[in-house]
C-alpha atoms as a PDB file:
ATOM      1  CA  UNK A   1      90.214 158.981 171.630  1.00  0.00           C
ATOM      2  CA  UNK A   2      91.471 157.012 169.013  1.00  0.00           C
ATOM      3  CA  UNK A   3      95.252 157.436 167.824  1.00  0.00           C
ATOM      4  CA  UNK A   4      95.460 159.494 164.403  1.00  0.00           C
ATOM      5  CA  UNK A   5      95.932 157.788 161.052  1.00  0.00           C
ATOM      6  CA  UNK A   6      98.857 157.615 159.709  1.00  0.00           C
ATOM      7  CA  UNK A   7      99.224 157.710 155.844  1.00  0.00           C
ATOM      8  CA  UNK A   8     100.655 154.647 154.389  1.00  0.00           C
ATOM      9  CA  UNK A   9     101.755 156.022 150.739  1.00  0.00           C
ATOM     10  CA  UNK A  10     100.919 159.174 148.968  1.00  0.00           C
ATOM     11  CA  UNK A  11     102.566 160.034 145.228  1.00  0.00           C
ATOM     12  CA  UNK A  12     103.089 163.713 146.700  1.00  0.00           C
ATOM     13  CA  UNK A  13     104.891 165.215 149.376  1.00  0.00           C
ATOM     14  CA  UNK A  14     105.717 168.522 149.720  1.00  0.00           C
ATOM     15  CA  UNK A  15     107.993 170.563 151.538  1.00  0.00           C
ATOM     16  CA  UNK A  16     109.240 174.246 152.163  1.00  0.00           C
ATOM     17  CA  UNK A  17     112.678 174.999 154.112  1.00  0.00           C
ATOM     18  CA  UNK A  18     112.200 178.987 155.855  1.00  0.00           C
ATOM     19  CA  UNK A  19     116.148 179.498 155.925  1.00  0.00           C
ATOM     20  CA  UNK A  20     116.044 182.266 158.094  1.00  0.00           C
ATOM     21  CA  UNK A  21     113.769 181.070 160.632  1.00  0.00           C
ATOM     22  CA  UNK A  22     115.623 177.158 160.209  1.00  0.00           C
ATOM     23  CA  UNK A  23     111.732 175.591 160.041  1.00  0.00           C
ATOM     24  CA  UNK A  24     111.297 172.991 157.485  1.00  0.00           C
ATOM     25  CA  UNK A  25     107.461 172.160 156.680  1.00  0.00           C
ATOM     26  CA  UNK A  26     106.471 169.238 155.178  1.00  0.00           C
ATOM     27  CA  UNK A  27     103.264 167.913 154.207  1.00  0.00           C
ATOM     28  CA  UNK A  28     101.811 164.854 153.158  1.00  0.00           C
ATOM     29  CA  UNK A  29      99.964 165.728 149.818  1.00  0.00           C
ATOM     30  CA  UNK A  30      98.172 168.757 149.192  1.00  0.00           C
ATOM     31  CA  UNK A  31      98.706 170.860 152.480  1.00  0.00           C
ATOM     32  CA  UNK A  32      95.412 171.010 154.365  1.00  0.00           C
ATOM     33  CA  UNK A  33      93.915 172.730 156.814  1.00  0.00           C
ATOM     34  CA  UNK A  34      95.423 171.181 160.108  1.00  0.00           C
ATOM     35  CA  UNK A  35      96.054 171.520 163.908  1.00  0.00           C
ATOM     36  CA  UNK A  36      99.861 171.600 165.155  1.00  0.00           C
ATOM     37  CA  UNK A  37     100.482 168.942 167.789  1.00  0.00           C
ATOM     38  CA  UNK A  38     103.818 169.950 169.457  1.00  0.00           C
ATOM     39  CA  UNK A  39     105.279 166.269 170.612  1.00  0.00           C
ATOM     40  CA  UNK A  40     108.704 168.107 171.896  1.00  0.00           C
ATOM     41  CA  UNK A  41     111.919 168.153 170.879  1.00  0.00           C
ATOM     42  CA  UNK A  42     111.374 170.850 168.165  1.00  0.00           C
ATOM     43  CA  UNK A  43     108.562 168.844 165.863  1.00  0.00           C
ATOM     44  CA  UNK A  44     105.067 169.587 165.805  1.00  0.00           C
ATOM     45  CA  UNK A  45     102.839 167.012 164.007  1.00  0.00           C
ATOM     46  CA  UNK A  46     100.399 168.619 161.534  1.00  0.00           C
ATOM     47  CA  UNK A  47      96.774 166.857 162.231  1.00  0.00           C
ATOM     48  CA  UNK A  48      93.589 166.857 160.222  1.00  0.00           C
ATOM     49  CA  UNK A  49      90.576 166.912 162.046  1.00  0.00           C
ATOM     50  CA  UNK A  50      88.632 166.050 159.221  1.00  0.00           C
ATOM     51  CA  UNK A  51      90.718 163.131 158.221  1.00  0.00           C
ATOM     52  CA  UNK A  52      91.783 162.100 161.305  1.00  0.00           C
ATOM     53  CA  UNK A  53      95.190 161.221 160.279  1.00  0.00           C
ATOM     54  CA  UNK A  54      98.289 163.412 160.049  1.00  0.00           C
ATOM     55  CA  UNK A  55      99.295 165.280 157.512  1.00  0.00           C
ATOM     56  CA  UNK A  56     102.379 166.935 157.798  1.00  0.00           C
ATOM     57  CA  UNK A  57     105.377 167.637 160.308  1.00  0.00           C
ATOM     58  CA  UNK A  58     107.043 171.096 160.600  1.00  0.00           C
ATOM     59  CA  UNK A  59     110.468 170.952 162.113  1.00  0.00           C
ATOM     60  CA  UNK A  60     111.774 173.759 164.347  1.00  0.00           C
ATOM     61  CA  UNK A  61     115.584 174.412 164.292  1.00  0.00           C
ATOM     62  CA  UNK A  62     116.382 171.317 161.558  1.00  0.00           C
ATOM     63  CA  UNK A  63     119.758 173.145 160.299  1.00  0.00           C
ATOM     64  CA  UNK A  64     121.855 174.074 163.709  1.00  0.00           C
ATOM     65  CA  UNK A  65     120.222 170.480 165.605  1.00  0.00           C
ATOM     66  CA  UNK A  66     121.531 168.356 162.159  1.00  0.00           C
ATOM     67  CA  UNK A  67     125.255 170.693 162.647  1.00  0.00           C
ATOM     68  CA  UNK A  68     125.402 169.887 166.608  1.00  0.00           C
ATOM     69  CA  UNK A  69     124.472 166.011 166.079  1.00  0.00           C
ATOM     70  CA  UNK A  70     127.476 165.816 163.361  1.00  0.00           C
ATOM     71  CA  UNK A  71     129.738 167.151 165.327  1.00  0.00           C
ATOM     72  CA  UNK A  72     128.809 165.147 168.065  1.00  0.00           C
ATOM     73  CA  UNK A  73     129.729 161.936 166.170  1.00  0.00           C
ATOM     74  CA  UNK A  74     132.847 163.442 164.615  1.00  0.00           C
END
């Protein structure tokens, strides 16, 4: 199986923040039909099939994980 593509530059991306859930979507372009790949730690890569490449990442829990990492360095 060869590794998806990765877009190199696109004039577009889009995004959507769901504040009660704390998901933020983003997709790379127009959004497309696409498979979720869940790599772990709350992010699941948004792949094209048709393209082959990936196009898109929706992150799980992007509010509270970006609060406990400040206070961690604080």
């Amino acid at each position: 199986m060869q590794p998806p593509g990765i877009p190199t530059k696109t004039e577009h991306v889009y995004w959507d923040y769901d504040e009660e859930a704390d998901v933020l979507y983003i997709s790379v372009g127009e959004p497309v039909k696409a498979v979720g790949l869940d790599i772990g730690g709350g992010v699941i890569v948004r792949y094209s099939e048709e393209r082959g490449e990936i196009v898109g990442l929706t992150i799980i829990g992007i509010r509270e994980r970006s609060l406990r990492a400040l206070r961690q360095e604080g």
